[in-house]
N, C-alpha and C. Protein backbone atom coordinates (compact mmCIF):
# COMPACT_ATOMS: atom_id res chain seq x y z
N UNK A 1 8.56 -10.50 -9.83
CA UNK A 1 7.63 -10.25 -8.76
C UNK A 1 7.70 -8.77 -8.40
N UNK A 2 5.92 -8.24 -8.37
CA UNK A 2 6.20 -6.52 -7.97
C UNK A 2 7.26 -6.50 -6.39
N UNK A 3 7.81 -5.20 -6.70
CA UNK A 3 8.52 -4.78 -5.28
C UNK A 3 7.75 -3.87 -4.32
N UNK A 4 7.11 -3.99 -3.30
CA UNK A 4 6.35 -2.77 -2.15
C UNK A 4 7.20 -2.36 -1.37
N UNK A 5 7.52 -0.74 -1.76
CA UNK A 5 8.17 0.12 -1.01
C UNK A 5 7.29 0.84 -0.05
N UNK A 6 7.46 0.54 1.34
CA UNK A 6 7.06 1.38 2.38
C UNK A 6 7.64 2.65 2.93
N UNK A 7 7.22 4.04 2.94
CA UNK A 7 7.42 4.63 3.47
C UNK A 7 6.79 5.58 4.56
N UNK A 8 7.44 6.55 5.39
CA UNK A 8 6.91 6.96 6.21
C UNK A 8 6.60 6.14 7.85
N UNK A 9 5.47 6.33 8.40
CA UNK A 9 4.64 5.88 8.61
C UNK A 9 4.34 4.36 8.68
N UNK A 10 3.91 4.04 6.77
CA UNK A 10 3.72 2.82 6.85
C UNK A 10 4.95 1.69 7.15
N UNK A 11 6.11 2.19 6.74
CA UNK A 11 7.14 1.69 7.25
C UNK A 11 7.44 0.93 8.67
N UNK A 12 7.24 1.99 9.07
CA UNK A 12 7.21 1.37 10.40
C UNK A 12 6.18 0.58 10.95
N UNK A 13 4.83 0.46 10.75
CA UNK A 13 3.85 -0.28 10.84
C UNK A 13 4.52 -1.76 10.12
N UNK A 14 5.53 -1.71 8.85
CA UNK A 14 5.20 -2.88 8.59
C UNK A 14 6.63 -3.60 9.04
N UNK A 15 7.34 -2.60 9.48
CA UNK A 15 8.77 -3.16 9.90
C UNK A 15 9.74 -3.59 9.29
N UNK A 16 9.96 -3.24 7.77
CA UNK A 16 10.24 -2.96 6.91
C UNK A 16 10.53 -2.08 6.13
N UNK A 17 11.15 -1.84 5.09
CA UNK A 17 11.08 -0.92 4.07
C UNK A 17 10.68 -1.45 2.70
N UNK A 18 11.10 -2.47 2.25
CA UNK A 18 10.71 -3.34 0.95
C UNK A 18 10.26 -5.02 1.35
N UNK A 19 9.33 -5.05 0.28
CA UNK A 19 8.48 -6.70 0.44
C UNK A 19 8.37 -6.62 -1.01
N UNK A 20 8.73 -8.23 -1.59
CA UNK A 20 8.81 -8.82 -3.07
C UNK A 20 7.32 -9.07 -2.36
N UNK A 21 6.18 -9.41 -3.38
CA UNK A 21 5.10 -10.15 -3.40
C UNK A 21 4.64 -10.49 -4.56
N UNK A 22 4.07 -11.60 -4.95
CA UNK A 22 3.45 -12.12 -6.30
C UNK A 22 1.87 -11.90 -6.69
N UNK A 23 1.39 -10.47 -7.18
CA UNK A 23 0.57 -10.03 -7.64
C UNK A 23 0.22 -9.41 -9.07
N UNK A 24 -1.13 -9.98 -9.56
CA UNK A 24 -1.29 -9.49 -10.96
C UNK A 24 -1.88 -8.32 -10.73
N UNK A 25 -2.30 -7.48 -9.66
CA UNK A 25 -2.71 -6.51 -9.77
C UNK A 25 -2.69 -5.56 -8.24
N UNK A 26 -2.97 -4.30 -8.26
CA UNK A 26 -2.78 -3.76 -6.93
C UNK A 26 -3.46 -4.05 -6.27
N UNK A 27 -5.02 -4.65 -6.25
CA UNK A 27 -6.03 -5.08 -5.84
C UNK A 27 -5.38 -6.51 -4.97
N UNK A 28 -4.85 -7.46 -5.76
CA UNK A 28 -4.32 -8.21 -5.40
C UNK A 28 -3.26 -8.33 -4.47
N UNK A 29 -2.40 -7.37 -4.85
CA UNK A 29 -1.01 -7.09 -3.46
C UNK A 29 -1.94 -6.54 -2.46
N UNK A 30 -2.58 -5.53 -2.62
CA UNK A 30 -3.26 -5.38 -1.13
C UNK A 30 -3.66 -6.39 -0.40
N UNK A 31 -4.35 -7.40 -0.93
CA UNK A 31 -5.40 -8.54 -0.37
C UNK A 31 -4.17 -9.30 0.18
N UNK A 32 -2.83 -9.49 -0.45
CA UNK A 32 -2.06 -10.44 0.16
C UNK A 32 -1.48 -9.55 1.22
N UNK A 33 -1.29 -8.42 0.91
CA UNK A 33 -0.50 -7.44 2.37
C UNK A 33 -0.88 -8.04 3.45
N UNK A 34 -2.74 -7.80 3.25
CA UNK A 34 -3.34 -7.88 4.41
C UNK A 34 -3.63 -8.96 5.21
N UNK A 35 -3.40 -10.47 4.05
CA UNK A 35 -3.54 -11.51 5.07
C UNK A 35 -1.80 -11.57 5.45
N UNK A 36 -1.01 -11.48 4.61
CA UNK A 36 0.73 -11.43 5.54
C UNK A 36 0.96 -10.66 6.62
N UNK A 37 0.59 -9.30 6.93
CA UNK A 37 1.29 -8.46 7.80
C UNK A 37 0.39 -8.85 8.85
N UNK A 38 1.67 -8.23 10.11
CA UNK A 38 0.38 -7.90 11.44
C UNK A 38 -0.69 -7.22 11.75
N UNK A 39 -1.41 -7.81 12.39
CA UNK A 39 -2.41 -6.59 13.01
C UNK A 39 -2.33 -5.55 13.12
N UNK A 40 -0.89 -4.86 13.45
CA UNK A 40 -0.49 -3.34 13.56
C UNK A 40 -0.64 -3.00 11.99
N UNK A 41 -0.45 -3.41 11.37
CA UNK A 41 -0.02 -2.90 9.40
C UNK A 41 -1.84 -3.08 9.19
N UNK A 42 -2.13 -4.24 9.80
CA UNK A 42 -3.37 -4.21 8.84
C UNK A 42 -4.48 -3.23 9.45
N UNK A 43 -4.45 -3.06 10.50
CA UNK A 43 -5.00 -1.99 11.26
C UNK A 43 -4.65 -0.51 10.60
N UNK A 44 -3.24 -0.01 10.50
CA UNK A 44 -3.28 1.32 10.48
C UNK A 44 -3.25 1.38 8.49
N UNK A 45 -3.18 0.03 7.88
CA UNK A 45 -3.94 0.03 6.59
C UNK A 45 -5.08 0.27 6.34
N UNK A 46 -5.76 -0.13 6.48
CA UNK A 46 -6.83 -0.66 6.26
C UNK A 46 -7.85 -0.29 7.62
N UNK A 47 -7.63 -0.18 8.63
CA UNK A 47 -8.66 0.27 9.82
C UNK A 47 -9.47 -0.25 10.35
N UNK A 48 -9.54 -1.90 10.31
CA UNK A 48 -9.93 -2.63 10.62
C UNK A 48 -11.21 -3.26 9.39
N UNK A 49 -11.19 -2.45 8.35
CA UNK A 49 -12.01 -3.10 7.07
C UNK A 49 -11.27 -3.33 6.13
N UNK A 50 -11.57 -4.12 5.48
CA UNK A 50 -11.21 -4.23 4.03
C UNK A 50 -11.00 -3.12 2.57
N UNK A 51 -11.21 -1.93 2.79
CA UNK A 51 -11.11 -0.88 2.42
C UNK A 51 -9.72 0.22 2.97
N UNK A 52 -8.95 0.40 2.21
CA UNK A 52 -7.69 1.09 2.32
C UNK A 52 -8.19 2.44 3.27
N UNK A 53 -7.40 2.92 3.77
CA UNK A 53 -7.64 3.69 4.67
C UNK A 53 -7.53 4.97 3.88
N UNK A 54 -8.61 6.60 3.73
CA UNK A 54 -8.12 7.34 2.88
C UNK A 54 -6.88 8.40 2.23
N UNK A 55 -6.11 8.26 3.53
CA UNK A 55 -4.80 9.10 3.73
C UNK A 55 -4.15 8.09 2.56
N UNK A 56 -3.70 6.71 2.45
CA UNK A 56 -3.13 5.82 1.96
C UNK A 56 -2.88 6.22 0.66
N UNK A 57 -1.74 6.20 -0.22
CA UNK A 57 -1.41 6.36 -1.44
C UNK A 57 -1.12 5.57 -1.99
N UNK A 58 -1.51 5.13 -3.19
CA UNK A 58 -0.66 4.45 -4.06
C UNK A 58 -0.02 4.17 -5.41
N UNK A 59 1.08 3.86 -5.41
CA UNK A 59 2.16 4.67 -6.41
C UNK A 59 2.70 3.68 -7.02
N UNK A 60 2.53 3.12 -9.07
CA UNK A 60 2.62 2.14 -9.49
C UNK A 60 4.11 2.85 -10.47
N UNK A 61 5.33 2.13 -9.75
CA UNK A 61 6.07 3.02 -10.96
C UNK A 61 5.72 4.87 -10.95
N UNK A 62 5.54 5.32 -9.56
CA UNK A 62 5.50 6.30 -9.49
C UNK A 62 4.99 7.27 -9.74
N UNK A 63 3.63 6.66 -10.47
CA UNK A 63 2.23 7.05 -10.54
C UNK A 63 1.30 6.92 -9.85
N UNK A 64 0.41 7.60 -9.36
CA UNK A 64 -0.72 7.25 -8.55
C UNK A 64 -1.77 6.62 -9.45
N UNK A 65 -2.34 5.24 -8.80
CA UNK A 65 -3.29 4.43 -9.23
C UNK A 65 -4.57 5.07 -9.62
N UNK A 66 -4.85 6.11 -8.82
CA UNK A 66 -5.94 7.19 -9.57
C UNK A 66 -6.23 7.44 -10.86
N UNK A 67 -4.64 8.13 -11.16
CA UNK A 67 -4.37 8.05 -13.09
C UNK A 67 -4.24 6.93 -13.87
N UNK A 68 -4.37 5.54 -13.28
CA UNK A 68 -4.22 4.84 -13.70
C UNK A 68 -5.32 3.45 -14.11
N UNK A 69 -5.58 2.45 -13.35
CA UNK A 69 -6.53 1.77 -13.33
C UNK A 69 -7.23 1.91 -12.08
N UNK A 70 -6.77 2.36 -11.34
CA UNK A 70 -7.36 2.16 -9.86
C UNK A 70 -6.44 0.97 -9.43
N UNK A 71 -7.55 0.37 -8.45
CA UNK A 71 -7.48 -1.10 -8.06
C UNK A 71 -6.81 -2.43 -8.90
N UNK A 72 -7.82 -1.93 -10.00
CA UNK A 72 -7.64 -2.62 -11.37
C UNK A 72 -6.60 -2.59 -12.04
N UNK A 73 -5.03 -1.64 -11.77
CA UNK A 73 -4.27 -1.67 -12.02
C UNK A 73 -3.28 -3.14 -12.09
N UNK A 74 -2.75 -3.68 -13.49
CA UNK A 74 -2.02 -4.71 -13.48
C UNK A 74 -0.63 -4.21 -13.34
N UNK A 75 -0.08 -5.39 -12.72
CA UNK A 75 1.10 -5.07 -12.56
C UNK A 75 2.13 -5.90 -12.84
N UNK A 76 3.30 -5.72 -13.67
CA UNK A 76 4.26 -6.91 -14.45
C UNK A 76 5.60 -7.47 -13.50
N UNK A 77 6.24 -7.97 -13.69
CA UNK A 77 7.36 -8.61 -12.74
C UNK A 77 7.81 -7.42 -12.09
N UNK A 78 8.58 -6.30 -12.80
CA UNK A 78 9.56 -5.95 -12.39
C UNK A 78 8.95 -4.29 -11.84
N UNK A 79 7.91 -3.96 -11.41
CA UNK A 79 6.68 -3.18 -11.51
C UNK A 79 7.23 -2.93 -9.44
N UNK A 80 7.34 -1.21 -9.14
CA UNK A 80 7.36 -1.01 -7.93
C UNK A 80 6.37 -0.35 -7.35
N UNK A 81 5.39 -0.90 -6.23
CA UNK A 81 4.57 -0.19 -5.67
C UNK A 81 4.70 0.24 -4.48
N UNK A 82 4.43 1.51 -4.25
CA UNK A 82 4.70 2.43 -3.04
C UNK A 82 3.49 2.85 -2.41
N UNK A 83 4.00 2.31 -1.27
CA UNK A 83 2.70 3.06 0.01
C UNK A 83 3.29 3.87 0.73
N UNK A 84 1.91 5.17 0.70
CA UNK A 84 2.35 6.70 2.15
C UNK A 84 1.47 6.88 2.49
N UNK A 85 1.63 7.45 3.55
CA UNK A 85 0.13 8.46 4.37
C UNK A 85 0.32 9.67 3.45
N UNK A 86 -0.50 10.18 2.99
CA UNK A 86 -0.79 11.95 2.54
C UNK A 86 -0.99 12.61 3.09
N UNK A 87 -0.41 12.84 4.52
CA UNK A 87 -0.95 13.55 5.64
C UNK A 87 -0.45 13.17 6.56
N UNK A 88 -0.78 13.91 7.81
CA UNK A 88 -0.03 13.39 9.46
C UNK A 88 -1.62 13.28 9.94
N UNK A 89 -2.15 12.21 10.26
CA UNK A 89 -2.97 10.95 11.34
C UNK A 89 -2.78 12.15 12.44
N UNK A 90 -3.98 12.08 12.89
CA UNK A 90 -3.84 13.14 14.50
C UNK A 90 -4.04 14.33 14.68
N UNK A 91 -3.19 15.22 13.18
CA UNK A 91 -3.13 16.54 13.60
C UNK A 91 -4.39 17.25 12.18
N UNK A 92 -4.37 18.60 12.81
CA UNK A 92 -5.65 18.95 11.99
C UNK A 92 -4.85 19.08 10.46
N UNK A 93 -5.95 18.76 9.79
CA UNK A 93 -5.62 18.63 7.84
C UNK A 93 -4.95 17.98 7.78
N UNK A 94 -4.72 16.66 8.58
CA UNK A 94 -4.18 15.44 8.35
C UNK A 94 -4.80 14.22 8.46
């Protein structure tokens, strides 16, 4: 099962630092993030839509999903995905 490492930020939104979850793809761990966590996580995720918020990173094995499949990225048992803000929320160029 992939491992989701939180940092920063999202960390603390999710009250945590690591969550096992059972997903074939990043598309998929998101969708389950969002029905598991609280309102606080899914809020400062996501922003009240279904669409990742743009600061949000994400890092498959320590690649960004950009270079990779996107969304569409699969992901195998032992596979770690990492969420960050790219920025500081609030302040200017953040």
């Amino acid at each position: 099962m992939p491992e989701v490492r939180f940092l920063g930020e999202i960390r603390k939104a999710a009250g945590m630092a690591t969550f096992g979850i059972d997903a074939g793809t990043v598309e998929e761990l998101l969708e389950q993030l969002r029905r598991l966590m609280g309102p606080a996580f899914q809020e400062f995720l996501f922003g009240g839509g279904a669409r990742l918020q743009q600061d949000v990173e994400v890092l498959v094995n320590g690649r960004n999903i950009s270079f990779l499949d996107g969304l569409k990225t699969a992901l195998a048992s032992f596979d770690q995905v990492t969420l960050f803000i790219n920025g500081v929320r609030g302040f200017p160029g953040g």
